[in-house]
C-alpha atoms as a PDB file:
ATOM      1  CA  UNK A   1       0.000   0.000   0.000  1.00  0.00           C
ATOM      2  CA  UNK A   2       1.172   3.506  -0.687  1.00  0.00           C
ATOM      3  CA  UNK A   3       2.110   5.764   2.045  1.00  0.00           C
ATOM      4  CA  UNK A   4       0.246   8.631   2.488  1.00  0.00           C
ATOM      5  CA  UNK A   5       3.194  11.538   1.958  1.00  0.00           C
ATOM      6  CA  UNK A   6       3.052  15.214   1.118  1.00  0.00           C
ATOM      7  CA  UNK A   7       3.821  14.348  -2.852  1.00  0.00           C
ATOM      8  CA  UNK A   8       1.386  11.998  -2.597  1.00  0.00           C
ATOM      9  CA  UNK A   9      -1.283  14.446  -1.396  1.00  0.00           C
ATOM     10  CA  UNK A  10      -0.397  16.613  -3.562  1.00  0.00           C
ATOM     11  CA  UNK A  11      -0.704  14.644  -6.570  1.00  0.00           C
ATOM     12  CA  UNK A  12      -4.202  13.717  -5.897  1.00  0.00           C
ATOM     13  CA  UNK A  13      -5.680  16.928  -6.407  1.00  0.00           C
ATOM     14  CA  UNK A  14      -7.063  18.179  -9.446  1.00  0.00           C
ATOM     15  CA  UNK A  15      -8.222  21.820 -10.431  1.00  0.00           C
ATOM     16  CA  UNK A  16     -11.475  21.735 -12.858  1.00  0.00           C
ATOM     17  CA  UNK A  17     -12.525  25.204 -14.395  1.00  0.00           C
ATOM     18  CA  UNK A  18     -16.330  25.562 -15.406  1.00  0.00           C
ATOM     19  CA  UNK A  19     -17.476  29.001 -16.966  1.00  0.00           C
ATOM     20  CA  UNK A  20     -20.763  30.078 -14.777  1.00  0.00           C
ATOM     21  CA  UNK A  21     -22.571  31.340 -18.009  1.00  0.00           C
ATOM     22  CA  UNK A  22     -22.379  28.518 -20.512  1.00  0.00           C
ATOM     23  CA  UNK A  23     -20.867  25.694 -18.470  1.00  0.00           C
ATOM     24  CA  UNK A  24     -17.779  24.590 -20.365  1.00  0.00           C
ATOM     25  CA  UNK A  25     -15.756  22.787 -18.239  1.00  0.00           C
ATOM     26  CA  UNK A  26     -11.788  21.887 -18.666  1.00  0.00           C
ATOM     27  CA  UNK A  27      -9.141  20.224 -16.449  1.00  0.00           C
ATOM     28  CA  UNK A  28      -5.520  21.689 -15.639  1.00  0.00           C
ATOM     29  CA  UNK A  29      -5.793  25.377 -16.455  1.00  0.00           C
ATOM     30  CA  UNK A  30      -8.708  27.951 -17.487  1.00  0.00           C
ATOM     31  CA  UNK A  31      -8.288  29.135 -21.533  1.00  0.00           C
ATOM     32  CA  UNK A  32      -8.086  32.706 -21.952  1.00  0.00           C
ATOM     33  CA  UNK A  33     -11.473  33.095 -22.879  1.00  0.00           C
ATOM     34  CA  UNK A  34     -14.406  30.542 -22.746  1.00  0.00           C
ATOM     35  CA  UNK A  35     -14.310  28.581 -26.751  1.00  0.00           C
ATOM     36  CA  UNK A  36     -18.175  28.631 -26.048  1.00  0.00           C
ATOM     37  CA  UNK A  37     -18.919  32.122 -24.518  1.00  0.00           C
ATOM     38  CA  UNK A  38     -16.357  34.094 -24.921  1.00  0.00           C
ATOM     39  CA  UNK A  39     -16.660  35.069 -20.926  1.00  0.00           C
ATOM     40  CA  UNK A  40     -12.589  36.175 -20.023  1.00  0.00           C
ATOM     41  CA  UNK A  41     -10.279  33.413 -18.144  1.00  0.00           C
ATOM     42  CA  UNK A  42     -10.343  35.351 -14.430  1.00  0.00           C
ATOM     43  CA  UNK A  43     -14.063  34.479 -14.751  1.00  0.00           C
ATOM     44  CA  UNK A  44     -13.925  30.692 -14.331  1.00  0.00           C
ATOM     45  CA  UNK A  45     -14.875  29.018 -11.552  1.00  0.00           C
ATOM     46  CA  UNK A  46     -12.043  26.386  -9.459  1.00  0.00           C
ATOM     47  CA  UNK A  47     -13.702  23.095  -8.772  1.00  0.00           C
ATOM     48  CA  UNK A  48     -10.230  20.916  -6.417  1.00  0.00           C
ATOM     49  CA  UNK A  49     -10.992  17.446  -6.841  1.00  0.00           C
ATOM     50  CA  UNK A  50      -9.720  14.981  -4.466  1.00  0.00           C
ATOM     51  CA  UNK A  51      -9.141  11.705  -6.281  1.00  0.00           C
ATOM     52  CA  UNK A  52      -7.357   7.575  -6.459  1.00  0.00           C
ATOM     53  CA  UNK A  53      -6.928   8.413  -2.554  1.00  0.00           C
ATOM     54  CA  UNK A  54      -7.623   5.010  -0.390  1.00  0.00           C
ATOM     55  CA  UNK A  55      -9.488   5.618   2.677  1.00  0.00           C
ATOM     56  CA  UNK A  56      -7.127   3.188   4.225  1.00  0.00           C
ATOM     57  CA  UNK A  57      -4.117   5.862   3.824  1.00  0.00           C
ATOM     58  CA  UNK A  58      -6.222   8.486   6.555  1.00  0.00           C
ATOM     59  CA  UNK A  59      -5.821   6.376   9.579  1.00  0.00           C
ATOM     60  CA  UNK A  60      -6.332   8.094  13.019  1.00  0.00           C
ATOM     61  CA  UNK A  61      -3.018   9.443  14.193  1.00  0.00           C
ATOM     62  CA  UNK A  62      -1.638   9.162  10.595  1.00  0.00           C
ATOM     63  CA  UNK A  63      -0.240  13.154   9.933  1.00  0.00           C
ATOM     64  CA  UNK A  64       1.322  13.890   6.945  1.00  0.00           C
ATOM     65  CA  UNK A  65       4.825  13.461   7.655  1.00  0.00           C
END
């Protein structure tokens, strides 16, 4: 099983943009300006995703070392 480490944390996130007026939605990074819309990069909304992280890896007394 993996240990549960800073980098590993880290890794497991994900930032998703969506535009609030049309919906487009990317991963990684926001374009500078919506494809669809045409609504301007600072605009987008930041969805973090927390993913392929095993419950068994947050055990009580388990701090990120």
């Amino acid at each position: 099983m993996r240990e549960m480490t800073k980098e590993n944390l880290k890794n497991a996130f994900e930032a998703i943009f969506v535009c609030p007026v049309c919906g487009h939605t990317i991963k990684k990074e926001a374009p500078e300006k919506c494809p669809v819309c045409n609504l301007p990069k600072d605009k987008y909304e930041v969805l973090t995703v927390l993913h392929n992280i095993s419950p068994a890896l947050f055990q009580a007394g388990d701090a990120l070392k």
